[in-house]
Structure formats: structure tokens, C-alpha cells
C-alpha atoms as a PDB file:
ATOM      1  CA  UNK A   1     -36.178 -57.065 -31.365  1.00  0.00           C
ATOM      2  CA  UNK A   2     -37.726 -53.550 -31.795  1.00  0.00           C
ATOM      3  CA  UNK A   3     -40.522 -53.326 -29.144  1.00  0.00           C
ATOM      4  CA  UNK A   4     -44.150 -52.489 -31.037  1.00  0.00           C
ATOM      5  CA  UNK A   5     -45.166 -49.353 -29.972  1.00  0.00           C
ATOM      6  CA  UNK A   6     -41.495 -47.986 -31.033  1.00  0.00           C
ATOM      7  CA  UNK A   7     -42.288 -49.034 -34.552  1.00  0.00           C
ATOM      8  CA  UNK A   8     -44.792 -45.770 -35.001  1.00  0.00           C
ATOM      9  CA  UNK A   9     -42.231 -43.185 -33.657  1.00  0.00           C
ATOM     10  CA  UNK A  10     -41.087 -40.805 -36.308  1.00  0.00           C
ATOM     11  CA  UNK A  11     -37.519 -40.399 -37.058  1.00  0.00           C
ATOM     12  CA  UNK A  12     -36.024 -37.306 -35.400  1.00  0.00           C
ATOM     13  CA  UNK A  13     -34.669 -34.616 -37.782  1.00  0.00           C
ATOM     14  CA  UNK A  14     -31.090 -35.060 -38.663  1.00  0.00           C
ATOM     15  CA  UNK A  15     -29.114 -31.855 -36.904  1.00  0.00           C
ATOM     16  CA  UNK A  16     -31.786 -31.676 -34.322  1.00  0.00           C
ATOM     17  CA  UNK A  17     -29.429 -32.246 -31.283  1.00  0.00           C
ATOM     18  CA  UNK A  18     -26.791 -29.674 -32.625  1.00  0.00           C
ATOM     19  CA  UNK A  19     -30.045 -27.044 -33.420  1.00  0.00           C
ATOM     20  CA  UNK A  20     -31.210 -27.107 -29.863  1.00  0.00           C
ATOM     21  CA  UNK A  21     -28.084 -26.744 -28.307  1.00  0.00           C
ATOM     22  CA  UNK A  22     -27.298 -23.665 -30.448  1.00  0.00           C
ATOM     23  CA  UNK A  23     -30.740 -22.384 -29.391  1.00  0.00           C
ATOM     24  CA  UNK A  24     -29.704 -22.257 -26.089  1.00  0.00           C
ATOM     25  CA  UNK A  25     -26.383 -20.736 -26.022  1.00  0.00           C
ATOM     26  CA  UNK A  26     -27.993 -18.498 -27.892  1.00  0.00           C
ATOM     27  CA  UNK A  27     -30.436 -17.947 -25.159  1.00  0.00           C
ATOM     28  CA  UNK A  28     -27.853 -17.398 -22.076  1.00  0.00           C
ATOM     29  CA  UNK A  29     -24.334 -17.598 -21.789  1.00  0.00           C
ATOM     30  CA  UNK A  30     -22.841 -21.054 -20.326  1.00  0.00           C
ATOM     31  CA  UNK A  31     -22.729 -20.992 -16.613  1.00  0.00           C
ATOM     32  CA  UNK A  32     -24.778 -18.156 -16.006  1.00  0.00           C
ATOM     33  CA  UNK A  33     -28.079 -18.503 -13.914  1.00  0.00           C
ATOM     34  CA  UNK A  34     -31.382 -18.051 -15.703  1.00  0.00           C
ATOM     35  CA  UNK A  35     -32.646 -15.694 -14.924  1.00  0.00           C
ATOM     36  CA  UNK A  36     -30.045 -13.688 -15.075  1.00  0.00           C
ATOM     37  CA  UNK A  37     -29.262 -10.424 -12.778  1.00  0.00           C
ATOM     38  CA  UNK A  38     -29.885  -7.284 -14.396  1.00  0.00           C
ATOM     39  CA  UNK A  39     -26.828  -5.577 -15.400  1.00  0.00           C
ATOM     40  CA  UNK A  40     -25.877  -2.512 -12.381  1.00  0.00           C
ATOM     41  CA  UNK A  41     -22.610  -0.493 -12.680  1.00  0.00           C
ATOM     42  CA  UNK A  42     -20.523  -0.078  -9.789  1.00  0.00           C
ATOM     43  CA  UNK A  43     -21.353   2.833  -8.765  1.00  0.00           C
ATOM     44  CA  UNK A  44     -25.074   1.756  -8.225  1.00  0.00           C
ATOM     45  CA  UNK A  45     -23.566  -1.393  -6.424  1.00  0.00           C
ATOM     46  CA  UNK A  46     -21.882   0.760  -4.038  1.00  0.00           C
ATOM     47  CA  UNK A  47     -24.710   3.147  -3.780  1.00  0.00           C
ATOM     48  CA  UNK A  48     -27.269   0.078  -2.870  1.00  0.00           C
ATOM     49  CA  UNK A  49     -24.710  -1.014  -0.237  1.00  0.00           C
ATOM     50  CA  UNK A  50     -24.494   2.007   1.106  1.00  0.00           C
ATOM     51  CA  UNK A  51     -28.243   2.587   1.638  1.00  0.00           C
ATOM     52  CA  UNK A  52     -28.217  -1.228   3.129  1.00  0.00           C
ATOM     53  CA  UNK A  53     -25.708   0.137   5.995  1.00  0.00           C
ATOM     54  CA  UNK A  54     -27.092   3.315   6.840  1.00  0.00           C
ATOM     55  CA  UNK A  55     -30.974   1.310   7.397  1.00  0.00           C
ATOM     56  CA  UNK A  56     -28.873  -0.803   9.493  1.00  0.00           C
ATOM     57  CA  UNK A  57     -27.601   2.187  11.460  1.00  0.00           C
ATOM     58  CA  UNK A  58     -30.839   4.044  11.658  1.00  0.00           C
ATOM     59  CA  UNK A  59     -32.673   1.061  13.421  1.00  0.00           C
ATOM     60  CA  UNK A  60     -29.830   0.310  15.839  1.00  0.00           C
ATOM     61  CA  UNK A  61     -30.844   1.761  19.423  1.00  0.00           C
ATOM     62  CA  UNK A  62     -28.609   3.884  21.319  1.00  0.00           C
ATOM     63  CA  UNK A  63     -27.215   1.059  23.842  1.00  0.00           C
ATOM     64  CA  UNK A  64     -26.538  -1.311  20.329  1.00  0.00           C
ATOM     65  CA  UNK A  65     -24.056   1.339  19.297  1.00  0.00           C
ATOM     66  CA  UNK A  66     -21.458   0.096  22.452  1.00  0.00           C
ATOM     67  CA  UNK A  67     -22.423  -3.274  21.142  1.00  0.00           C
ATOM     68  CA  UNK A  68     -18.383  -5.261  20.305  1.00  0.00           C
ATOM     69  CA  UNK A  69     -18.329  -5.840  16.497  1.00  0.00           C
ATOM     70  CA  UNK A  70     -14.721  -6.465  15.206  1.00  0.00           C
ATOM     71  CA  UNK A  71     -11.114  -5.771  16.655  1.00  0.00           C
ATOM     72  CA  UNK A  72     -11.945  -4.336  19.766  1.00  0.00           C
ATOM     73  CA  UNK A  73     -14.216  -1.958  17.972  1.00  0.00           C
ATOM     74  CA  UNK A  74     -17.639  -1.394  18.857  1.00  0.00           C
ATOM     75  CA  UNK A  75     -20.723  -0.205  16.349  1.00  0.00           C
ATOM     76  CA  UNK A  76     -19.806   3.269  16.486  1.00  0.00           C
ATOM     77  CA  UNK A  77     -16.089   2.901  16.265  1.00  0.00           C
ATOM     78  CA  UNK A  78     -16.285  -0.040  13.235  1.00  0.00           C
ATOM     79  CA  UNK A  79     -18.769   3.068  11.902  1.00  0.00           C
ATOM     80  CA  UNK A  80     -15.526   5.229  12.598  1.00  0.00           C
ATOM     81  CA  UNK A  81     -13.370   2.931  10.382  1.00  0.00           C
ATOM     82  CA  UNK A  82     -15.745   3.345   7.597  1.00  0.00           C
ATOM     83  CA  UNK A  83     -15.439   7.045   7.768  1.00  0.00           C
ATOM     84  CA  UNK A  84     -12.043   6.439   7.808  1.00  0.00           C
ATOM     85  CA  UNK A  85     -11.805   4.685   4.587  1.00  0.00           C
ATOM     86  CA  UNK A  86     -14.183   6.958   2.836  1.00  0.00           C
ATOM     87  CA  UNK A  87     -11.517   9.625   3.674  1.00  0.00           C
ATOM     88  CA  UNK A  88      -8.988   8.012   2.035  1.00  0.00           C
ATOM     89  CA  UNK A  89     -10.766   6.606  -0.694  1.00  0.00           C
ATOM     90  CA  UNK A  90     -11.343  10.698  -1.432  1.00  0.00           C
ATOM     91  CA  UNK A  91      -7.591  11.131  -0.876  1.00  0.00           C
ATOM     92  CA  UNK A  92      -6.372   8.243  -3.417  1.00  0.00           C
ATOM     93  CA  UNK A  93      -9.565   9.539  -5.988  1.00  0.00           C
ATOM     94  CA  UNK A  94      -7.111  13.608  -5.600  1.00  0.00           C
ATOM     95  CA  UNK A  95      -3.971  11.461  -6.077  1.00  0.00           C
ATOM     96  CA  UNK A  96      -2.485  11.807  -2.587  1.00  0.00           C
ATOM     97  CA  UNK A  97       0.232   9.151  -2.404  1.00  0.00           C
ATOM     98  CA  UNK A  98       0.663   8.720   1.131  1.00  0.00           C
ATOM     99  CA  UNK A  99      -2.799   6.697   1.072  1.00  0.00           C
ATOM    100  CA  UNK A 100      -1.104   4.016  -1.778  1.00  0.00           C
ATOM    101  CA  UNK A 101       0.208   1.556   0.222  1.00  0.00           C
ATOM    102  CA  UNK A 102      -1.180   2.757   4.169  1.00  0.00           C
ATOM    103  CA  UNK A 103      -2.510   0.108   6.379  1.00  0.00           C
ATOM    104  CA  UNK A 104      -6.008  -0.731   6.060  1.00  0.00           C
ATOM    105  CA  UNK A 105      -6.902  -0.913   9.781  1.00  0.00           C
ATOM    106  CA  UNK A 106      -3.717   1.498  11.103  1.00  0.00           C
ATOM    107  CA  UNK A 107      -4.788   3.965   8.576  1.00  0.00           C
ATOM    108  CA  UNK A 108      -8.452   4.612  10.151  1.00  0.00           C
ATOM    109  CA  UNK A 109      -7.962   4.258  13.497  1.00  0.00           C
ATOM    110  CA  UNK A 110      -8.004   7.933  14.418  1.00  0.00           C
ATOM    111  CA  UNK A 111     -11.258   8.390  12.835  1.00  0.00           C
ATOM    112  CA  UNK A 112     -12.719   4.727  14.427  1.00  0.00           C
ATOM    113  CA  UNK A 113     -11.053   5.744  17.959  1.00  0.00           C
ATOM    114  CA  UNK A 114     -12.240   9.723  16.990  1.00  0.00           C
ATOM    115  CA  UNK A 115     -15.623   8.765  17.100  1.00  0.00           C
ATOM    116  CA  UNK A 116     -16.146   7.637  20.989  1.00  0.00           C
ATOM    117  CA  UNK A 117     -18.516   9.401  22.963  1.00  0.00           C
ATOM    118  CA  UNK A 118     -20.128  11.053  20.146  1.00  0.00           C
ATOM    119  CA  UNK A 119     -23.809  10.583  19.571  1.00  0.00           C
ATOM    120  CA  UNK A 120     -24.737   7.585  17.782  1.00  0.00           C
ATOM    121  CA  UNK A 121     -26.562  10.321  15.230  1.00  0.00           C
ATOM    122  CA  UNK A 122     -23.720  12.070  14.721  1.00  0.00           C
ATOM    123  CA  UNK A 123     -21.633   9.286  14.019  1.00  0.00           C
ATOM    124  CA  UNK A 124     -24.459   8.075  11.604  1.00  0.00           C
ATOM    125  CA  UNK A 125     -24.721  11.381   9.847  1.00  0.00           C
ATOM    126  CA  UNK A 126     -20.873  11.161   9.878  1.00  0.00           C
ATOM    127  CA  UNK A 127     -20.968   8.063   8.021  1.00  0.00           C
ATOM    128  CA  UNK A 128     -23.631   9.305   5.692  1.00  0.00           C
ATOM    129  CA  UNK A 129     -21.373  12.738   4.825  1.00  0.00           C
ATOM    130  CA  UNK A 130     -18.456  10.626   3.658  1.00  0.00           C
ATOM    131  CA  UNK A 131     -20.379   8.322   1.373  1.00  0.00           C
ATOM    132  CA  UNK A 132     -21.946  11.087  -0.361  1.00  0.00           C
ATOM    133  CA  UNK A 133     -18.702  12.480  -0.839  1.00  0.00           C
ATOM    134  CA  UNK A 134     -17.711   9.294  -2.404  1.00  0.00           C
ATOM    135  CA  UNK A 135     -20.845   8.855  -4.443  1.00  0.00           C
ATOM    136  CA  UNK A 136     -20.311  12.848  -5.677  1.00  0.00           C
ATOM    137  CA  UNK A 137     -16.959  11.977  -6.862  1.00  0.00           C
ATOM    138  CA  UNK A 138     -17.485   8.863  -8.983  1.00  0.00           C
ATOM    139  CA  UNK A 139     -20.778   9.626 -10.037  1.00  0.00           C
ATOM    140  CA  UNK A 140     -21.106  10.686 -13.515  1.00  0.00           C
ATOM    141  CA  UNK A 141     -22.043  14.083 -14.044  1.00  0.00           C
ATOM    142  CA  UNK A 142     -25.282  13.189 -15.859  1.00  0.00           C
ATOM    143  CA  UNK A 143     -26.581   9.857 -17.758  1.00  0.00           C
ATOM    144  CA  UNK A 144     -24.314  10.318 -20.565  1.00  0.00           C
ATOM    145  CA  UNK A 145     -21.071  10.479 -19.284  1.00  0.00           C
ATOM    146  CA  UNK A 146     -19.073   8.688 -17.088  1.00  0.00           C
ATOM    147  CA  UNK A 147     -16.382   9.208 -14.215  1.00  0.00           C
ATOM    148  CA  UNK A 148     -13.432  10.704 -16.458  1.00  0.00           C
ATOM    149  CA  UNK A 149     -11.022   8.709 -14.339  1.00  0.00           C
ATOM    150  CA  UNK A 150     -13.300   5.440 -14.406  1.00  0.00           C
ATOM    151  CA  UNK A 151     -10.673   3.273 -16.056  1.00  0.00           C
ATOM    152  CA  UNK A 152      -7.766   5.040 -14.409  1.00  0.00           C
ATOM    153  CA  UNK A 153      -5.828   2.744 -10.793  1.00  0.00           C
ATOM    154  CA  UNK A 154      -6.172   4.134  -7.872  1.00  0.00           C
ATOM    155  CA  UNK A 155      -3.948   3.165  -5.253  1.00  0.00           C
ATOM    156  CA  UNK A 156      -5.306   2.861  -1.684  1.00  0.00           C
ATOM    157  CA  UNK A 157      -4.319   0.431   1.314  1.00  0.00           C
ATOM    158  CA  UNK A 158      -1.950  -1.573  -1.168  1.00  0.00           C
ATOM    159  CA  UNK A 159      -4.314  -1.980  -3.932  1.00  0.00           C
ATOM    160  CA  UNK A 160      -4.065  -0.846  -7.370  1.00  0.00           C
ATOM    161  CA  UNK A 161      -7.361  -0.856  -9.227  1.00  0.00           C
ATOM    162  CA  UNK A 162      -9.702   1.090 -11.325  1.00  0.00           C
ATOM    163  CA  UNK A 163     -12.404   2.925  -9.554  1.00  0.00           C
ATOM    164  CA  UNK A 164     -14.982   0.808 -10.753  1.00  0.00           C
ATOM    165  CA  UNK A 165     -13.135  -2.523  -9.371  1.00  0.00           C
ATOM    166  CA  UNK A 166     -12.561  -0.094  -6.106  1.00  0.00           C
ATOM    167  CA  UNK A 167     -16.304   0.863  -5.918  1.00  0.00           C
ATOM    168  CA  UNK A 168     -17.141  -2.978  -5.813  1.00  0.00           C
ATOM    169  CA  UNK A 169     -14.302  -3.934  -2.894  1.00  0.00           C
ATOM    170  CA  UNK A 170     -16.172  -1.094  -1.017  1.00  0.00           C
ATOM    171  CA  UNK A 171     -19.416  -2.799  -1.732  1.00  0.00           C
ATOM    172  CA  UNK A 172     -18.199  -5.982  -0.225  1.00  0.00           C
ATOM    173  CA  UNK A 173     -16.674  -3.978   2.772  1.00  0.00           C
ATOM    174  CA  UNK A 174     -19.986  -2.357   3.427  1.00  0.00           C
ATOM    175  CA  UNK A 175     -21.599  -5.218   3.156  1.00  0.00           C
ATOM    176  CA  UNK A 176     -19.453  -7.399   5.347  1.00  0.00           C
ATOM    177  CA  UNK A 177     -19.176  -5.078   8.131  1.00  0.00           C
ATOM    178  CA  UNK A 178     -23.456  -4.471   7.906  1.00  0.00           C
ATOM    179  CA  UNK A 179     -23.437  -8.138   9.161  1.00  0.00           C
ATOM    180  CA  UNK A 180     -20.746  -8.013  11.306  1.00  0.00           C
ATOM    181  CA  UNK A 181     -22.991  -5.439  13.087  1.00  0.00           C
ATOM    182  CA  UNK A 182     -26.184  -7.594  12.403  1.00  0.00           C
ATOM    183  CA  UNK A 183     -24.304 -10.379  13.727  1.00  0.00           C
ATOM    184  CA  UNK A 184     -23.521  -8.086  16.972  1.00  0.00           C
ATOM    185  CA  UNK A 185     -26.922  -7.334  17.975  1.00  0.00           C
ATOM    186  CA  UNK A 186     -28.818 -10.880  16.782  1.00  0.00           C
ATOM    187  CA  UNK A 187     -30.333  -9.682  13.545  1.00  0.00           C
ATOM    188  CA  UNK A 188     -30.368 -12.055  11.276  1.00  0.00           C
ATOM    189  CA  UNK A 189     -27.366 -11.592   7.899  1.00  0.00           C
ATOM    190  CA  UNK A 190     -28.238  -9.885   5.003  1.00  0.00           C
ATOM    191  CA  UNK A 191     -28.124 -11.450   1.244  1.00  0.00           C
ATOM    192  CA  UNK A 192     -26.587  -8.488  -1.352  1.00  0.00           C
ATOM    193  CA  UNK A 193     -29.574  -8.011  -4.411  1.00  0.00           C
ATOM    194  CA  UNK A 194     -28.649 -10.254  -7.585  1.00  0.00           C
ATOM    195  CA  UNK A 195     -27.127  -7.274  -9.186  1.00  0.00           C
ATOM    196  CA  UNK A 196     -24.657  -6.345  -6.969  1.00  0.00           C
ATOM    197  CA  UNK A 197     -23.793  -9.949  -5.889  1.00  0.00           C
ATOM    198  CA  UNK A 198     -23.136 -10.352  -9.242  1.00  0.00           C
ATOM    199  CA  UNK A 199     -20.377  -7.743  -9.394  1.00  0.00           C
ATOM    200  CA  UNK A 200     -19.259  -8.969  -5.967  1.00  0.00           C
ATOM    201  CA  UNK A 201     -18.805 -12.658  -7.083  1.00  0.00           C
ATOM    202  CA  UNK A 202     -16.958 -11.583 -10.519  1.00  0.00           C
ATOM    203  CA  UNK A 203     -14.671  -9.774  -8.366  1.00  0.00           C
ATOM    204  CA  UNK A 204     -13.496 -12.042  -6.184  1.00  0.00           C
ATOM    205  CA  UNK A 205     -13.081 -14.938  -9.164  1.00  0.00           C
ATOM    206  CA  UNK A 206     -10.666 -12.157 -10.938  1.00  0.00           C
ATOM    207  CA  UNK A 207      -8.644 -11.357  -7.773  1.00  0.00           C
ATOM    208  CA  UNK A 208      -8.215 -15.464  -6.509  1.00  0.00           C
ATOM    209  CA  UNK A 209      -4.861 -15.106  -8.681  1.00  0.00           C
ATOM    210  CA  UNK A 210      -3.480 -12.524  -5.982  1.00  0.00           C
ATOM    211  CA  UNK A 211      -4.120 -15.168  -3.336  1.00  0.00           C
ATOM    212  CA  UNK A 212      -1.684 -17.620  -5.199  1.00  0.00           C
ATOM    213  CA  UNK A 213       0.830 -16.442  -3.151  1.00  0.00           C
ATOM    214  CA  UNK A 214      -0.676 -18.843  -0.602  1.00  0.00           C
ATOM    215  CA  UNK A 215      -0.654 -22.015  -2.602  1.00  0.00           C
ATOM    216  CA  UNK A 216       1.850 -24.672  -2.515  1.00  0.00           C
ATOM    217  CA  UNK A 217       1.802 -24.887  -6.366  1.00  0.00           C
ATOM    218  CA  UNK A 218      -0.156 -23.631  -9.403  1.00  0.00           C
ATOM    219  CA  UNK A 219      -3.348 -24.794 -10.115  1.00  0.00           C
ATOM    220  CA  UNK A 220      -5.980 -24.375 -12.723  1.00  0.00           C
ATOM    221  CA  UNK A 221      -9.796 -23.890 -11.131  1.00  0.00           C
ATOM    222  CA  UNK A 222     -13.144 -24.098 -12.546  1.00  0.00           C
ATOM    223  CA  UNK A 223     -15.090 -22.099 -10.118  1.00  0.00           C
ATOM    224  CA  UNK A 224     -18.807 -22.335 -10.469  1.00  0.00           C
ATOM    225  CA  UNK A 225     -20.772 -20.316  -8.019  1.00  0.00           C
ATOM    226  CA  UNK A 226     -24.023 -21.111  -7.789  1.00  0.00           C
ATOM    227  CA  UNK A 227     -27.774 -18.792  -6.998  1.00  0.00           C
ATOM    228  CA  UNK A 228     -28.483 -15.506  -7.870  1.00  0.00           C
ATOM    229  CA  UNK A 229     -25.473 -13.352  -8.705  1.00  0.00           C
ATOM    230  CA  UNK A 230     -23.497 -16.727  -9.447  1.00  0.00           C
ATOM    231  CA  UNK A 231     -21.524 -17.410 -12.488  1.00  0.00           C
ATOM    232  CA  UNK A 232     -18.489 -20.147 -13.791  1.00  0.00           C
ATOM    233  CA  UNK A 233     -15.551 -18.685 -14.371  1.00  0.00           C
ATOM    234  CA  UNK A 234     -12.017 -20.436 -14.969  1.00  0.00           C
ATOM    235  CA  UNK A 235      -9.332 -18.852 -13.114  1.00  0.00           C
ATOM    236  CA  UNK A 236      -4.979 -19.803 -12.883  1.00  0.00           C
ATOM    237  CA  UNK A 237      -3.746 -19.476  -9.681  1.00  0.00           C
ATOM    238  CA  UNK A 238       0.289 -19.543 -10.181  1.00  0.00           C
ATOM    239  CA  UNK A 239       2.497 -18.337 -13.386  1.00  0.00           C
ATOM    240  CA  UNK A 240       3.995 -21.666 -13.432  1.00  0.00           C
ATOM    241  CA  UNK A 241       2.618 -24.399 -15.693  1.00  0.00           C
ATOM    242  CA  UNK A 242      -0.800 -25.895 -13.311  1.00  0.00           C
ATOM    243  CA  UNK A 243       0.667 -29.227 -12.013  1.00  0.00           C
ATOM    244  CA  UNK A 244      -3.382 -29.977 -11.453  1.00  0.00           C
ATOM    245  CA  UNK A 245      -7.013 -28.746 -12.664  1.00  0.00           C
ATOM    246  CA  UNK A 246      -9.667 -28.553  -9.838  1.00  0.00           C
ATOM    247  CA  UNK A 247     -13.627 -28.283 -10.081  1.00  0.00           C
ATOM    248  CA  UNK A 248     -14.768 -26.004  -6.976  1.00  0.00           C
ATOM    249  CA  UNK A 249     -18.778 -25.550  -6.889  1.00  0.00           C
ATOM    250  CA  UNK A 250     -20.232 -23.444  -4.058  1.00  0.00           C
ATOM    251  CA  UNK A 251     -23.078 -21.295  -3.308  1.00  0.00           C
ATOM    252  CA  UNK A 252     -22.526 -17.505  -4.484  1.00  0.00           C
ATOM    253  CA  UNK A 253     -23.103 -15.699  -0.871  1.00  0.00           C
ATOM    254  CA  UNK A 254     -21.140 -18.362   0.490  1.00  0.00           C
ATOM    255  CA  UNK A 255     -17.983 -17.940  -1.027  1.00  0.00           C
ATOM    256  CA  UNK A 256     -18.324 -14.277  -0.711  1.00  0.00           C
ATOM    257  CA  UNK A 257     -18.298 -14.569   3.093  1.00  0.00           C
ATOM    258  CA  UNK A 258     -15.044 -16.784   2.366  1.00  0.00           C
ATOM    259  CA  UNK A 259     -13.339 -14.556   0.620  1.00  0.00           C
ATOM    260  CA  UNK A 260     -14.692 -11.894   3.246  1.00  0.00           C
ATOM    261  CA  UNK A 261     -12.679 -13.904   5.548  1.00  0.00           C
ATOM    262  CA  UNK A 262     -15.984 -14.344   7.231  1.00  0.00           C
ATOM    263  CA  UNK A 263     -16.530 -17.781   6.826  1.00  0.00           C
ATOM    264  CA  UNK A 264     -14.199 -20.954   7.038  1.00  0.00           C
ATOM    265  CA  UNK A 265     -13.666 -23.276   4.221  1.00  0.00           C
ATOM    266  CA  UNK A 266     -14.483 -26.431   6.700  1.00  0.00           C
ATOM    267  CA  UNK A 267     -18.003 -24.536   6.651  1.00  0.00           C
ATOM    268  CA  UNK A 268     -18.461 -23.835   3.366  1.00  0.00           C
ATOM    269  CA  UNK A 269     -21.039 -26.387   1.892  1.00  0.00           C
ATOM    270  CA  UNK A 270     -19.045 -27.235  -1.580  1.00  0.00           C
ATOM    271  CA  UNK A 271     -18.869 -29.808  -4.101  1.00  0.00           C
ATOM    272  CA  UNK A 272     -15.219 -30.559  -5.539  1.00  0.00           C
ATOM    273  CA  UNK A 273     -13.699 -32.689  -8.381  1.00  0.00           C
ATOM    274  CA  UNK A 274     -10.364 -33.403  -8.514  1.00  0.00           C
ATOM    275  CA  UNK A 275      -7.591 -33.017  -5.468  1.00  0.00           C
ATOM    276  CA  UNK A 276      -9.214 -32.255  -2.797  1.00  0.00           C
ATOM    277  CA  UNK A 277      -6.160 -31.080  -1.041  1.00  0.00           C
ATOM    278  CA  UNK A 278      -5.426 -28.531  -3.638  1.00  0.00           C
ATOM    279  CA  UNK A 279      -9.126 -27.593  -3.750  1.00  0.00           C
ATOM    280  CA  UNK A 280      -9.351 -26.807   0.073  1.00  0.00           C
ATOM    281  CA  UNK A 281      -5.616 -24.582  -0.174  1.00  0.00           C
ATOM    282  CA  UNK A 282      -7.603 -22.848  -2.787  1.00  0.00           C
ATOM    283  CA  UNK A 283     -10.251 -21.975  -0.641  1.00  0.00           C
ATOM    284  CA  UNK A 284      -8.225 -21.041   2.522  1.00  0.00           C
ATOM    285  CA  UNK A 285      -5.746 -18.760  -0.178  1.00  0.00           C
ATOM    286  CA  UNK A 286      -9.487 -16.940  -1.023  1.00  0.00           C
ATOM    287  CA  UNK A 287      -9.728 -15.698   2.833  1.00  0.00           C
ATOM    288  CA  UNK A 288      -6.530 -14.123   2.125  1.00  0.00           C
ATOM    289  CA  UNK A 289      -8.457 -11.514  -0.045  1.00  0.00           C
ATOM    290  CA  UNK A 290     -10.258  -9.787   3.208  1.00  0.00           C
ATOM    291  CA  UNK A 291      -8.718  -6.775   4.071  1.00  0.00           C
ATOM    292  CA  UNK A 292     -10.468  -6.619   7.155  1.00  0.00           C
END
């Protein structure tokens, strides 16, 4: 028996269902946050990071710089590293093979080890030289162009990418090491901007297939990072056929400190459907990514 007051409702429009849903894929792209972040190329990514660290250094006193970060390494010698890296990221942007396939940490030691018992400005305007560098090489030459080797691999420390995928991995190193110093002292961790945690996140869904290495078999996930900067993207892990399909869903800057080897999966907060076995050697193959 129909209830009274249902009697009066009018009928709903045939195709109304299928119109609304169109309406809003139309709107935003599924699994994206609304709002969205504003669209940032890598360069600016890297440039924000950059600017993030260097505030960082300029308010550390003189007695933080002996503070122990990372490795043995205190502020001004994981500030060494840095200008390490820079140095060969400007060697592998000439060409210079002997960068390819060097160490990540073994290849900067002289310049982290170079920088003791400097002053903490030098080392800071150190730092600052070699990211300008950096910036002066990738950054087109005015707002119609772009870098003429923007699409071309670079190989540096064992990676083979294009500068713009390169330019976001230094993002994410910046960042990570800016709270590794935060951490240090007892600041409290920085959050990357929407923008550039955007590019961060996308990056680190498109390399989980280099961390299948790590997994006992293949598996298919549906990785949906939540937040500003988050997105869903569906990623194989394995060239052989997936034996099993896992849901993983976890905050954004969460699983970027994961894959920043920064954070364990036991304490990641994360919501999974399907085996959780397979979804937790998923997440411990993602801290493989770090190179530390």
C-alpha cells in the first residue's frame, strides 16, 4: 500500500539519473579532489621547495647547524649533501656519464664532509648557489618556451628520467630532508602546497612499478590518495599476469613520507580491500623508492 503523502510526488524525469552523473564527470575528473590543485610545472615545484628549505635554513641558529639529522650527518653536512646533488644534477643536465649510475649518498660525501667548520652562512649561501644553478638550467628562457631538453632522460644516481620527472624527485628530496632538519631541532613537519603535492603524489603512483622487484608476486592496485594534492590512480606492480587486485586508500602526505622511506607502513593510517597481506608488501615495496 502506497503511503498518502507519496501519492502527490511527481514522477522523476526518465534519464535523470544518467543526466546528473554526466554533469558531474563533466565537472571533475573521477578521483580527483574538488577543489582541485592548480596546475604548477615542475620546475615551479622544485622552485617552491627550494624556497621552503632555504626559510628553513635562514631561521636555524648557529648551534642548530651541529644539530644530528641523518647518517651521521649533521644540518650543515645533510646541507653539504644537497650541494652535492645539485652538482651532479648539473653534471647529468652537460651529459657527464660518470654521474649515471654513482651512488646517491657515496657520490656527495665530499661536498657533505667538505662543508665542516664552515660558517653556517656560507654553507647556506652554498646551498642557495647550486639551486640557482639548477633553476638557470631548466628554466625556460622566457614564458614561451620551454627547457629544449625537457622531455629528454637524464641519468643520475641510477635513474633514468626526464628532467621534469627529475625536477619533482628533487622536490620530494628537498622536502624530505627540510623535515628531517625540522624534525632535528623540534619544529613541527611541513605539508608541500596542493600544487606541488600533487606532482609529488603522481610521481610516486607512476614509479610503485619499480618497487615490484620487492613483491612476492604481481598485483594489480587501486591507489586512492586522499586531501589536497591526492588523486586515484590504478597501477600493475609485476609483468606477470596479477594473481590478485588490491584497494589501498591513504592520506596524500602520508604516503609520501612512505615512499620517502620516512614513515612505516604499520603507521600509516590506511583503509584496504582485498589481501591484506599483499596490500601491506605493497606498501613496504613503496619505501623502497627513497633514495635517501
Amino acid at each position: 500500500m502506497t503511503p498518502a503523502g507519496d501519492r502527490d510526488l511527481p514522477l522523476l524525469p526518465p534519464g535523470l539519473r544518467e543526466r546528473v552523473l554526466a554533469a558531474s564527470l563533466r565537472a571533475r575528473d573521477a578521483g580527483r579532489p574538488v577543489p582541485d590543485a592548480a596546475q604548477i610545472s615542475p620546475v615551479e615545484a622544485f622552485s617552491r621547495a627550494a624556497s621552503s628549505f632555504y626559510t628553513v635554513l635562514c631561521f636555524l641558529h648557529d648551534d642548530d647547524w651541529r644539530t644530528p639529522v641523518l647518517r651521521g650527518l649533521d644540518v650543515q653536512g645533510l646541507a653539504g649533501h644537497l650541494i652535492g646533488v645539485e652538482e651532479d644534477v648539473h653534471r647529468a643536465l652537460a651529459g657527464d656519464p660518470d654521474v649515471a649510475d654513482a651512488e646517491h649518498v657515496a657520490s656527495t660525501e665530499a661536498a657533505a664532509l667538505g662543508q665542516a667548520g664552515l660558517r653556517p652562512a656560507q654553507t647556506r649561501a652554498d646551498w642557495r648557489r647550486a639551486v640557482d644553478r639548477t633553476l638557470d638550467l631548466v628554466r625556460p628562457a622566457d614564458a614561451r618556451s620551454r627547457p629544449a631538453d625537457a622531455r629528454s632522460r637524464v641519468a643520475v644516481h641510477g635513474l633514468r628520467l626526464p628532467v621534469t620527472a627529475l625536477l619533482v624527485v628533487r622536490a620530494f628530496e628537498l622536502w624530505t630532508h627540510e623535515n628531517d632538519i625540522r624534525q632535528a631541532v623540534g619544529w613541527a613537519p611541513s605539508v608541500p602546497d596542493p600544487s606541488t603535492l600533487r606532482l609529488m603524489t603522481d610521481l610516486a603512483a607512476r614509479l610503485l612499478p619499480h618497487a615490484a622487484a620487492a613483491l612476492p608476486e604481481p598485483v594489480e592496485v587501486r591507489l586512492v590518495l586522499t586531501g589536497p594534492g591526492g588523486g586515484t590512480w590504478d597501477v600493475t606492480m609485476g609483468s606477470a599476469p596479477a594473481a590478485a587486485t588490491v584497494a589501498i586508500v591513504a592520506d596524500a602526505v602520508g604516503f609520501c613520507r612512505l615512499a620517502a622511506n620516512r614513515l612505516t607502513p604499520d603507521d600509516l593510517d590506511v583503509n584496504v580491500t582485498g589481501d591484506p597481506v599483499r596490500a601491506a608488501a605493497v606498501l613496504a615495496a613503496a619505501t623502497t623508492l627513497a633514495l635517501d
